[in-house]
PDB file of N, CA and C in Angstrom:
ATOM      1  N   UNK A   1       0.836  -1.178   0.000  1.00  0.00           N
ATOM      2  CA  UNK A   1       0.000   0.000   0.000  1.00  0.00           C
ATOM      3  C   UNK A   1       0.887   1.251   0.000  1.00  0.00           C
ATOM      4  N   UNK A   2       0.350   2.081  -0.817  1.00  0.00           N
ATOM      5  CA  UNK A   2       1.422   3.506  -0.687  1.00  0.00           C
ATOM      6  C   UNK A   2       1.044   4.786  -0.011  1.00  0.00           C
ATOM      7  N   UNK A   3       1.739   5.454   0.812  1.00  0.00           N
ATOM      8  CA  UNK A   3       1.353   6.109   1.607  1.00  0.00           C
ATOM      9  C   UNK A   3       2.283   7.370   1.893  1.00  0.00           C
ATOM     10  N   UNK A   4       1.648   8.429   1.528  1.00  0.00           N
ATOM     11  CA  UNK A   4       2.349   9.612   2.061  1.00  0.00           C
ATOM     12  C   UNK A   4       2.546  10.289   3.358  1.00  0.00           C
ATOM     13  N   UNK A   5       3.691  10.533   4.025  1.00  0.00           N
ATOM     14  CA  UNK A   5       4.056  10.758   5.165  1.00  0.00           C
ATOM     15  C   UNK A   5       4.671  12.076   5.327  1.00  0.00           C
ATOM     16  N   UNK A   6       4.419  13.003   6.004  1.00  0.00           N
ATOM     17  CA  UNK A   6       5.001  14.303   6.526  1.00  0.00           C
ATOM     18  C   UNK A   6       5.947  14.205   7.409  1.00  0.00           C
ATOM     19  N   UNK A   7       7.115  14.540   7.725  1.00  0.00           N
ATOM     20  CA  UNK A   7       7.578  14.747   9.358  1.00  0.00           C
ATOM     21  C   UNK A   7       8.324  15.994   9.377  1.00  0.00           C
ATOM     22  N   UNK A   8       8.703  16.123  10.534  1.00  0.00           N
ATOM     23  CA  UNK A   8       9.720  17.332  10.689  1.00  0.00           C
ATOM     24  C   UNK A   8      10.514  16.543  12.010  1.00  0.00           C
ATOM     25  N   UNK A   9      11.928  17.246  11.885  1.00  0.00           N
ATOM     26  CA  UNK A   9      12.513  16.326  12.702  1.00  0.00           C
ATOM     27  C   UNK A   9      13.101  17.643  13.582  1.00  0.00           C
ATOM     28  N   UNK A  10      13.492  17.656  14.811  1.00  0.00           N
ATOM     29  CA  UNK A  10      14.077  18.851  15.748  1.00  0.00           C
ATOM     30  C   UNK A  10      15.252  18.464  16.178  1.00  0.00           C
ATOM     31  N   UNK A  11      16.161  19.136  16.287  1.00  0.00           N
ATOM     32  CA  UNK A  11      17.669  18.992  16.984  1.00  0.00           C
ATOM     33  C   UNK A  11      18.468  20.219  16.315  1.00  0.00           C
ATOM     34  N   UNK A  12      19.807  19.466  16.367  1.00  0.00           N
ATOM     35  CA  UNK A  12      20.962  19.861  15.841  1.00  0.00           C
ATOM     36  C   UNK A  12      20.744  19.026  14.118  1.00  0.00           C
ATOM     37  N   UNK A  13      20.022  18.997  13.551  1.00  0.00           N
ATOM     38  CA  UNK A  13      19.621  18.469  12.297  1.00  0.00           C
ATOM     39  C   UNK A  13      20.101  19.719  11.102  1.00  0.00           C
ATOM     40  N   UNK A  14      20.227  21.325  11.263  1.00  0.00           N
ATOM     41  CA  UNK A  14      21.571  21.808   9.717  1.00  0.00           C
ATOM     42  C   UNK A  14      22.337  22.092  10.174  1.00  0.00           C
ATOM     43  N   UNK A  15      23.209  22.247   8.993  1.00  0.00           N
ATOM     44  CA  UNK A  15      24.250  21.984   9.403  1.00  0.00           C
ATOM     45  C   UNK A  15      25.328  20.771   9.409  1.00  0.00           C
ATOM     46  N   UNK A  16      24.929  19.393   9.581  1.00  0.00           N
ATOM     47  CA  UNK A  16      25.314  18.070  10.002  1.00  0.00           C
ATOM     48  C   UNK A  16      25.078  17.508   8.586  1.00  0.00           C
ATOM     49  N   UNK A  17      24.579  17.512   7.531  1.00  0.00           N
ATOM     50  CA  UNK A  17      24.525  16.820   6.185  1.00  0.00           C
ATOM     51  C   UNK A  17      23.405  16.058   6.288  1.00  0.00           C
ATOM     52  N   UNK A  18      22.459  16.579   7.327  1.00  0.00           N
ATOM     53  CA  UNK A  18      20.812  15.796   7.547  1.00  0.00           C
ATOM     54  C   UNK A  18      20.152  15.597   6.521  1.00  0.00           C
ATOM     55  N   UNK A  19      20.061  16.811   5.217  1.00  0.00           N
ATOM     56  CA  UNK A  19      19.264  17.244   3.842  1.00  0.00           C
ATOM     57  C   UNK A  19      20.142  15.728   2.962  1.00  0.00           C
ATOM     58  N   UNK A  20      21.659  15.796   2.742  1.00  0.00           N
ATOM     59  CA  UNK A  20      22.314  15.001   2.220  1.00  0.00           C
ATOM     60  C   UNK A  20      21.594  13.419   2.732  1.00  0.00           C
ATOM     61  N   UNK A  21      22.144  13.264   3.980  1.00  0.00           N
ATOM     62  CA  UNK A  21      21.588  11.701   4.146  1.00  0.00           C
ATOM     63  C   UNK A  21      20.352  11.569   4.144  1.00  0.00           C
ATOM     64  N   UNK A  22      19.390  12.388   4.062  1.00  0.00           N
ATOM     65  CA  UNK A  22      17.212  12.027   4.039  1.00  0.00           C
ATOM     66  C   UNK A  22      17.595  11.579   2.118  1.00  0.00           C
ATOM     67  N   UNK A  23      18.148  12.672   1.738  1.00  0.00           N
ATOM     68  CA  UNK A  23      17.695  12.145   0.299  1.00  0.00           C
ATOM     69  C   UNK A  23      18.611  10.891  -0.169  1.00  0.00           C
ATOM     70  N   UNK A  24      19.879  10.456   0.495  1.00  0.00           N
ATOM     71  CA  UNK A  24      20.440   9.162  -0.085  1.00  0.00           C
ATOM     72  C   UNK A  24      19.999   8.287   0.711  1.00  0.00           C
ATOM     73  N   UNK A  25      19.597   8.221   1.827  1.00  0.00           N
ATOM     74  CA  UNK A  25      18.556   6.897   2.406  1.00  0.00           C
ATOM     75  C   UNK A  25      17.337   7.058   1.442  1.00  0.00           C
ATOM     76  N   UNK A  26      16.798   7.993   1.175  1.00  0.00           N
ATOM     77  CA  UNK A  26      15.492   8.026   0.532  1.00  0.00           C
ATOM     78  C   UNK A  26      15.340   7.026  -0.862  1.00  0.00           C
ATOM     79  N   UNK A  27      16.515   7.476  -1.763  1.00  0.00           N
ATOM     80  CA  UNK A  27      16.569   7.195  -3.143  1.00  0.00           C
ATOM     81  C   UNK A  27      17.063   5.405  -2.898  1.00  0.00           C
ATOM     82  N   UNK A  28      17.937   5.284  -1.918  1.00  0.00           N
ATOM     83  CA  UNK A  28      18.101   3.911  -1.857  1.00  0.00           C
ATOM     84  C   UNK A  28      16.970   3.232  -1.758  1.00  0.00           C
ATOM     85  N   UNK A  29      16.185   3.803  -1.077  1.00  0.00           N
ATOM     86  CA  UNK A  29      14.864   3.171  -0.333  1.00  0.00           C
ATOM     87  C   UNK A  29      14.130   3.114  -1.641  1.00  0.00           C
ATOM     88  N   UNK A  30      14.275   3.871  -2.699  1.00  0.00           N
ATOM     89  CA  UNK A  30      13.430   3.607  -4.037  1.00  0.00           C
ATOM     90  C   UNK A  30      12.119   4.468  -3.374  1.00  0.00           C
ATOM     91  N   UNK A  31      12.278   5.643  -2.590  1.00  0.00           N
ATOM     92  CA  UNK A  31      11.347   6.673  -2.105  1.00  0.00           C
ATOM     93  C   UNK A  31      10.706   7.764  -2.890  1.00  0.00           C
ATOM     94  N   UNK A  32      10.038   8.382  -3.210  1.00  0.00           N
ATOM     95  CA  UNK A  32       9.745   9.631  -3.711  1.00  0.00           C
ATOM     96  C   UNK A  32       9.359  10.910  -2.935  1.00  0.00           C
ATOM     97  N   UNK A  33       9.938  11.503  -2.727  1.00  0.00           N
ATOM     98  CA  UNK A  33       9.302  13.184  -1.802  1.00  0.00           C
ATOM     99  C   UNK A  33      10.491  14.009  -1.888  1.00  0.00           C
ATOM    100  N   UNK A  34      10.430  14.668  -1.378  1.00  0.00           N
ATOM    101  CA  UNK A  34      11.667  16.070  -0.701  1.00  0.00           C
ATOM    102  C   UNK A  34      12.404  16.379   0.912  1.00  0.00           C
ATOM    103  N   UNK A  35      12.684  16.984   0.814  1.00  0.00           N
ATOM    104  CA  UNK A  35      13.535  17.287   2.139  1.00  0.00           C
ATOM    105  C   UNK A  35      14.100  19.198   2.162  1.00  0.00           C
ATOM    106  N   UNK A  36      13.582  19.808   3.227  1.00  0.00           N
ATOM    107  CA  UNK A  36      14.233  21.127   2.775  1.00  0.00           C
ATOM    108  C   UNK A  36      14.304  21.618   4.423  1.00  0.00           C
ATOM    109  N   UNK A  37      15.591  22.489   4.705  1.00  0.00           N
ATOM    110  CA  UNK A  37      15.623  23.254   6.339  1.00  0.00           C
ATOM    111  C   UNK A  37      14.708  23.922   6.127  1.00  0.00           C
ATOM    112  N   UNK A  38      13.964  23.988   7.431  1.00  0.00           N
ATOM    113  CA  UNK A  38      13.045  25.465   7.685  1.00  0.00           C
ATOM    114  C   UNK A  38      13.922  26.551   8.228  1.00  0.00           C
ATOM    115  N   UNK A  39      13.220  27.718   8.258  1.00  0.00           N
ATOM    116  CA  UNK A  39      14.328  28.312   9.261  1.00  0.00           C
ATOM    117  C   UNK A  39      13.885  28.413  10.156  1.00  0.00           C
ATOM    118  N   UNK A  40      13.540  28.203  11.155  1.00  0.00           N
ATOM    119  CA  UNK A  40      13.765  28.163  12.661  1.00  0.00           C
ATOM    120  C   UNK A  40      14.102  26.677  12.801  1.00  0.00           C
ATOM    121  N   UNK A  41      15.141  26.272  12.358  1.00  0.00           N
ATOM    122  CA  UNK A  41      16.257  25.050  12.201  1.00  0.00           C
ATOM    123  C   UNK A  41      15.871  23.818  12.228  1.00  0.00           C
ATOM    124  N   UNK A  42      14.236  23.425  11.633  1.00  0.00           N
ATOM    125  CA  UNK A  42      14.054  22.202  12.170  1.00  0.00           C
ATOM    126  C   UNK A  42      14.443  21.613  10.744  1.00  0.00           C
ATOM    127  N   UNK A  43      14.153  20.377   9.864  1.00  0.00           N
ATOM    128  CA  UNK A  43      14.362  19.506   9.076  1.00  0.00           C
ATOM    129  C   UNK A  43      12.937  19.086   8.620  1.00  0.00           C
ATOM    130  N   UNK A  44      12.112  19.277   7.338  1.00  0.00           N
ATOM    131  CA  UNK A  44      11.374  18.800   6.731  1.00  0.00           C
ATOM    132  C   UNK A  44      10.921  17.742   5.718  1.00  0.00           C
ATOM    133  N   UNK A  45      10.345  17.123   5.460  1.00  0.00           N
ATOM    134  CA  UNK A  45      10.456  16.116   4.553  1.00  0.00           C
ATOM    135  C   UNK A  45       9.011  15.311   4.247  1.00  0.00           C
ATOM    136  N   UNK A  46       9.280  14.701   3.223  1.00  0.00           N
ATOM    137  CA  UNK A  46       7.840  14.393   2.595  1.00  0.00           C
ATOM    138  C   UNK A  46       8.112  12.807   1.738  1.00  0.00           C
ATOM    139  N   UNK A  47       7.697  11.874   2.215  1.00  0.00           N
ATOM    140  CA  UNK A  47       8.147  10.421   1.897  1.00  0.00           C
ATOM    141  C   UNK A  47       7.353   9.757   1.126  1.00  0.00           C
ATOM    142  N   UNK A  48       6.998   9.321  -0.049  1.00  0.00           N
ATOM    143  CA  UNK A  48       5.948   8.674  -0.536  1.00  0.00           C
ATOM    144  C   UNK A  48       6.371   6.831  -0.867  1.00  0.00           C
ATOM    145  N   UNK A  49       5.862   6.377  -0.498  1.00  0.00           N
ATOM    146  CA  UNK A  49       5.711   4.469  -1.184  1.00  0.00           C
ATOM    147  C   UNK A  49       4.958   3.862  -0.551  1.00  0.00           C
ATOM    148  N   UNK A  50       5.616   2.603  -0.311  1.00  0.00           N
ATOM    149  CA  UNK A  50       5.317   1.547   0.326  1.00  0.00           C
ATOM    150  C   UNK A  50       5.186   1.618   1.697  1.00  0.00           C
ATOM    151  N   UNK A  51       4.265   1.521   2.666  1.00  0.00           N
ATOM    152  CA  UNK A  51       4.303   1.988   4.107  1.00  0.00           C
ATOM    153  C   UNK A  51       5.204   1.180   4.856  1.00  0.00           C
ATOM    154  N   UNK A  52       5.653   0.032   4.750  1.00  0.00           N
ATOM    155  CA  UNK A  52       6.625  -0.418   5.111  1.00  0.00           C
ATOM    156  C   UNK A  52       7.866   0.006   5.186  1.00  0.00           C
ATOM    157  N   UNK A  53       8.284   0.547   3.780  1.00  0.00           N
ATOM    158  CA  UNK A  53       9.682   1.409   3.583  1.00  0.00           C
ATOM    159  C   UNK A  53       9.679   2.793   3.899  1.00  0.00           C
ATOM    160  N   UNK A  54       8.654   3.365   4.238  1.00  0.00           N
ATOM    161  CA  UNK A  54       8.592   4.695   4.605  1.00  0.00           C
ATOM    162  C   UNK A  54       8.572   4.847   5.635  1.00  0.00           C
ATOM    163  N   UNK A  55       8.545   3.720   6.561  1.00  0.00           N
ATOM    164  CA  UNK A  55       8.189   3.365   7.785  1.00  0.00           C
ATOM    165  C   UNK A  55       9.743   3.273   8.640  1.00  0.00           C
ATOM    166  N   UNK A  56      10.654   2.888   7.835  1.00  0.00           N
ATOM    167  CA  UNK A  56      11.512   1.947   7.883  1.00  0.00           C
ATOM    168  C   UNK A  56      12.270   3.865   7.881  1.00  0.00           C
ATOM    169  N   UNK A  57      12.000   4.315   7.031  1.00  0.00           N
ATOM    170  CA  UNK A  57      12.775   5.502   6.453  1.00  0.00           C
ATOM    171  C   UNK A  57      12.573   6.565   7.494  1.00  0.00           C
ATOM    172  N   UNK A  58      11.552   7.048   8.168  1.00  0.00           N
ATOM    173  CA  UNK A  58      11.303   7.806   9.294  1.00  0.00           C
ATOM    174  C   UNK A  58      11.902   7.187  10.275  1.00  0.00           C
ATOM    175  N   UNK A  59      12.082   6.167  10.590  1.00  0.00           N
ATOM    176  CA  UNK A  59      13.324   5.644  11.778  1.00  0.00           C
ATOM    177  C   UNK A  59      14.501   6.035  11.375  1.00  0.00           C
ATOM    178  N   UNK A  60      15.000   6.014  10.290  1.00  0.00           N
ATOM    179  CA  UNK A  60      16.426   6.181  10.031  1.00  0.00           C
ATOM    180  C   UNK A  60      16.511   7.821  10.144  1.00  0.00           C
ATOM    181  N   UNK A  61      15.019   8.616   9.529  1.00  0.00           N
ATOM    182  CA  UNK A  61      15.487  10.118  10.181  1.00  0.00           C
ATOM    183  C   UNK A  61      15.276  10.312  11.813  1.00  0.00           C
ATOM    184  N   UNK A  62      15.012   9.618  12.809  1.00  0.00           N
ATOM    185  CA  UNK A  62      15.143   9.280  14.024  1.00  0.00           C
ATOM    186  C   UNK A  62      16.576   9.662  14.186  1.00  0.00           C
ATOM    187  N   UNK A  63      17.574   8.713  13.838  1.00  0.00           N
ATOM    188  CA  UNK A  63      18.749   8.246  14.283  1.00  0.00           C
ATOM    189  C   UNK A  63      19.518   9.500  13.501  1.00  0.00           C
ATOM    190  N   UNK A  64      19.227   9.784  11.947  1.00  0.00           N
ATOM    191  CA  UNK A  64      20.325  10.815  11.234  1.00  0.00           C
ATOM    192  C   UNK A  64      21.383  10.904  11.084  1.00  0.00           C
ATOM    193  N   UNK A  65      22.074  11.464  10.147  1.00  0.00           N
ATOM    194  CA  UNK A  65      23.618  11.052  10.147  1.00  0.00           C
ATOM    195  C   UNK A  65      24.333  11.173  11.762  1.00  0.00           C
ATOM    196  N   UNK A  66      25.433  10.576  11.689  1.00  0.00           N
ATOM    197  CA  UNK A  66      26.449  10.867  12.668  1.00  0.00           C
ATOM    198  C   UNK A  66      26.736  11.998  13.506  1.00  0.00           C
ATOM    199  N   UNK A  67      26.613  12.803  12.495  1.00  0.00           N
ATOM    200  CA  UNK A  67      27.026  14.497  13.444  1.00  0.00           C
ATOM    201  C   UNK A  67      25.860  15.199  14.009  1.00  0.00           C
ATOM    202  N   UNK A  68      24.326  14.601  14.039  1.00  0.00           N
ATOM    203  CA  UNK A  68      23.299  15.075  13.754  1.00  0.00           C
ATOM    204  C   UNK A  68      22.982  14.473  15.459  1.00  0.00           C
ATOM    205  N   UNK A  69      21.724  15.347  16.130  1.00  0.00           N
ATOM    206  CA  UNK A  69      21.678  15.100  16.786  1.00  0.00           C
ATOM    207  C   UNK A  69      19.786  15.502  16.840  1.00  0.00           C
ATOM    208  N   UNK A  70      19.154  14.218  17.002  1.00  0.00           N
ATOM    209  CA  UNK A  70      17.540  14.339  16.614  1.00  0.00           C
ATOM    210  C   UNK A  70      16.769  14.520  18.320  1.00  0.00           C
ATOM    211  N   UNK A  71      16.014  15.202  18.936  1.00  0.00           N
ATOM    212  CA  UNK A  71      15.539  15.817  19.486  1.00  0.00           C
ATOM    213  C   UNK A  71      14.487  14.998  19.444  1.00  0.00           C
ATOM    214  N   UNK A  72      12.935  15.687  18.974  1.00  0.00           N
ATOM    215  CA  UNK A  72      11.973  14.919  18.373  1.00  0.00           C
ATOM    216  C   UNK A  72      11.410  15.051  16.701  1.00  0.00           C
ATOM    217  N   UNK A  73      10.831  14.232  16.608  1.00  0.00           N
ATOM    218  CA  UNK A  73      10.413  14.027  15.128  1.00  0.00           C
ATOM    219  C   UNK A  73       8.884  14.159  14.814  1.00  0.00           C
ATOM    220  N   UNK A  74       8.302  14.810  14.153  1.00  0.00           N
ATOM    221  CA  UNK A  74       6.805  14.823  14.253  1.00  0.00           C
ATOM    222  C   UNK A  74       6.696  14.329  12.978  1.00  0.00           C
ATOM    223  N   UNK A  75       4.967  13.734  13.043  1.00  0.00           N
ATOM    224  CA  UNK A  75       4.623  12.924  11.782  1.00  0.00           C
ATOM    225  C   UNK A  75       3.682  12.756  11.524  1.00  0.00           C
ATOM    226  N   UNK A  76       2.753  12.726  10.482  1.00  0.00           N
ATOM    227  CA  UNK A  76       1.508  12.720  10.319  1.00  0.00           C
ATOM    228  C   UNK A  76       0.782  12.635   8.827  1.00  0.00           C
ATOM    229  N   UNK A  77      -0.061  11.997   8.355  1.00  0.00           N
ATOM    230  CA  UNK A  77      -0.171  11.475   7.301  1.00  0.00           C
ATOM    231  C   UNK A  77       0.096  12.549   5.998  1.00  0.00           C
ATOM    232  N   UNK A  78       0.282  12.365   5.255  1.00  0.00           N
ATOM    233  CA  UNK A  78       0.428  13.479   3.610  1.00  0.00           C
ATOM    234  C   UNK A  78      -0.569  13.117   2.931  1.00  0.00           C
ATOM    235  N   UNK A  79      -0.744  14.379   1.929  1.00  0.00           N
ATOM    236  CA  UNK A  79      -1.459  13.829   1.330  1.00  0.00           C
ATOM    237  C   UNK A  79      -0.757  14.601  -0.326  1.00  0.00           C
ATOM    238  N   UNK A  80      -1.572  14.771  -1.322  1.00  0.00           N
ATOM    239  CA  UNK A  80      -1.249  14.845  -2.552  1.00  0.00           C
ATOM    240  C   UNK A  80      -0.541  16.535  -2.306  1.00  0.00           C
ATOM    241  N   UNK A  81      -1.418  17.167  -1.562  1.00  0.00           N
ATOM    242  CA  UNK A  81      -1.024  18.821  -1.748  1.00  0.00           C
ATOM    243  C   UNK A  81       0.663  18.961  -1.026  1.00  0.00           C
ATOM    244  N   UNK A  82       0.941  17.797  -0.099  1.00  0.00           N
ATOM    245  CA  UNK A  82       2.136  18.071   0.640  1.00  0.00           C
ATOM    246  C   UNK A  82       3.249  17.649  -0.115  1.00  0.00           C
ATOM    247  N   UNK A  83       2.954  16.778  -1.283  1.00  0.00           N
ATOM    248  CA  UNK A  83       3.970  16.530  -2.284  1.00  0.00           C
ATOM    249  C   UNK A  83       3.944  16.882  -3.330  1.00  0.00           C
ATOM    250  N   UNK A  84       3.603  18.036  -3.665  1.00  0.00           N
ATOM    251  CA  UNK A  84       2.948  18.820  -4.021  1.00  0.00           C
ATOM    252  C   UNK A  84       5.039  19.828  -4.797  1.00  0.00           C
ATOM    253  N   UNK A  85       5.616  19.639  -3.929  1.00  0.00           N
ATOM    254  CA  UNK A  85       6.849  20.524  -4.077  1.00  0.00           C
ATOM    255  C   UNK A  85       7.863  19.862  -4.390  1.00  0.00           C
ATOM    256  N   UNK A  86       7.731  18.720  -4.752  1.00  0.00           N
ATOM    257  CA  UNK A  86       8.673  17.783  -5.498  1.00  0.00           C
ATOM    258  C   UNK A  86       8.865  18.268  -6.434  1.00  0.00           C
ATOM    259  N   UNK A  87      10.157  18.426  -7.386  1.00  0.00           N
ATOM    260  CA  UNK A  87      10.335  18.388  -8.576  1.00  0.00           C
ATOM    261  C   UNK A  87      10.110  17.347  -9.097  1.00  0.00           C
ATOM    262  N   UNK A  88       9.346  17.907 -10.435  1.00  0.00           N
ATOM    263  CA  UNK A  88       8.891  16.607 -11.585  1.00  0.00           C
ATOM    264  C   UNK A  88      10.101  16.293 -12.397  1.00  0.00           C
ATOM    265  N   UNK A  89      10.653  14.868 -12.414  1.00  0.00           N
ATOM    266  CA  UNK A  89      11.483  14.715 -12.930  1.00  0.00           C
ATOM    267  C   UNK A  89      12.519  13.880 -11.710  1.00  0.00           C
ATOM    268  N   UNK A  90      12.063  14.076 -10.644  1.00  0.00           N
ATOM    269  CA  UNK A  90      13.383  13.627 -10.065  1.00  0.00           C
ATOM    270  C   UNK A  90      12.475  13.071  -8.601  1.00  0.00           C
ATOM    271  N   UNK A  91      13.215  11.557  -8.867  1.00  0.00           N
ATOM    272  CA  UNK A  91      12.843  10.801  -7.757  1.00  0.00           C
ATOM    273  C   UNK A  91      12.313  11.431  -6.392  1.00  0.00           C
ATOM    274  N   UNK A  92      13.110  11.970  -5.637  1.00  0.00           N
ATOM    275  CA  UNK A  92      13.666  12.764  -3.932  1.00  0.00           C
ATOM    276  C   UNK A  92      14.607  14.094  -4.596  1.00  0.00           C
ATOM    277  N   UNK A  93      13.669  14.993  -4.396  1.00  0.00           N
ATOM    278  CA  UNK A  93      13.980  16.247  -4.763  1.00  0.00           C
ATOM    279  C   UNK A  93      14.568  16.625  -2.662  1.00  0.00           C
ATOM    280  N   UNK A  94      15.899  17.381  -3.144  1.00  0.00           N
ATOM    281  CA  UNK A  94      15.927  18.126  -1.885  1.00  0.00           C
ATOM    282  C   UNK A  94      16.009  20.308  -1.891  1.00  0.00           C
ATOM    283  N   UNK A  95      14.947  20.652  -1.603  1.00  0.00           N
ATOM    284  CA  UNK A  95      13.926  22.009  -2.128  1.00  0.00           C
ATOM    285  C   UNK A  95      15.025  23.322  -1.514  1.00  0.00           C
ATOM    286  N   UNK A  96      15.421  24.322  -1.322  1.00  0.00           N
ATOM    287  CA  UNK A  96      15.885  25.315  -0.684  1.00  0.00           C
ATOM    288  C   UNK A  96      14.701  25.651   0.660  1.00  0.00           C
ATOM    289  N   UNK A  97      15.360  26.534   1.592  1.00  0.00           N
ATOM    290  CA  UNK A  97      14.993  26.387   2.520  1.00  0.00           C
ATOM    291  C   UNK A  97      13.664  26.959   2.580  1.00  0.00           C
ATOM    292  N   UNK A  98      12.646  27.149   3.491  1.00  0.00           N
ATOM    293  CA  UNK A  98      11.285  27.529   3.614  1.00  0.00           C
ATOM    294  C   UNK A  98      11.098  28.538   4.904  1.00  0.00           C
TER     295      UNK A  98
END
């Protein structure tokens, strides 16, 4: 079943290559959505597939690269308008900041 997912993640998340590793876990994952900093420093992102692997993929932005340090993570279902900012053309678009 495919399922679109929102989160935002809080910490020490720019800065640390958080934008870099959401979109190469993502594309491995065979994912579709985006990833962009907000500015008041949190980490955004927008996951579309298989609920299993997207499932799988919001844990790994849990943990985040190495230098990254995740706080909490919020999450809540997507829908068409939230992926909405993907570039057409490209698997896991990662967007400038918001």
């Amino acid at each position: 079943m495919t399922v679109i997912r929102h989160v935002i993640v809080h910490g020490r998340v720019q800065g640390v290559g958080f934008r870099a590793f959401v979109e190469d876990e993502a594309v491995a994952r065979g994912l579709q959505g985006w990833v962009r900093n907000r500015r008041e420093g949190t980490v955004e992102a927008v996951f579309k597939g298989d609920a299993d692997v997207v499932a799988d993929m919001i844990e790994a932005c849990r943990r985040g690269p190495y230098s990254a340090r995740v706080d909490a993570l919020d999450q809540r279902d997507g829908d068409a308008a939230d992926f909405k900012p993907h570039r057409a053309g490209e698997l896991f678009s990662v967007l400038p900041t918001a």
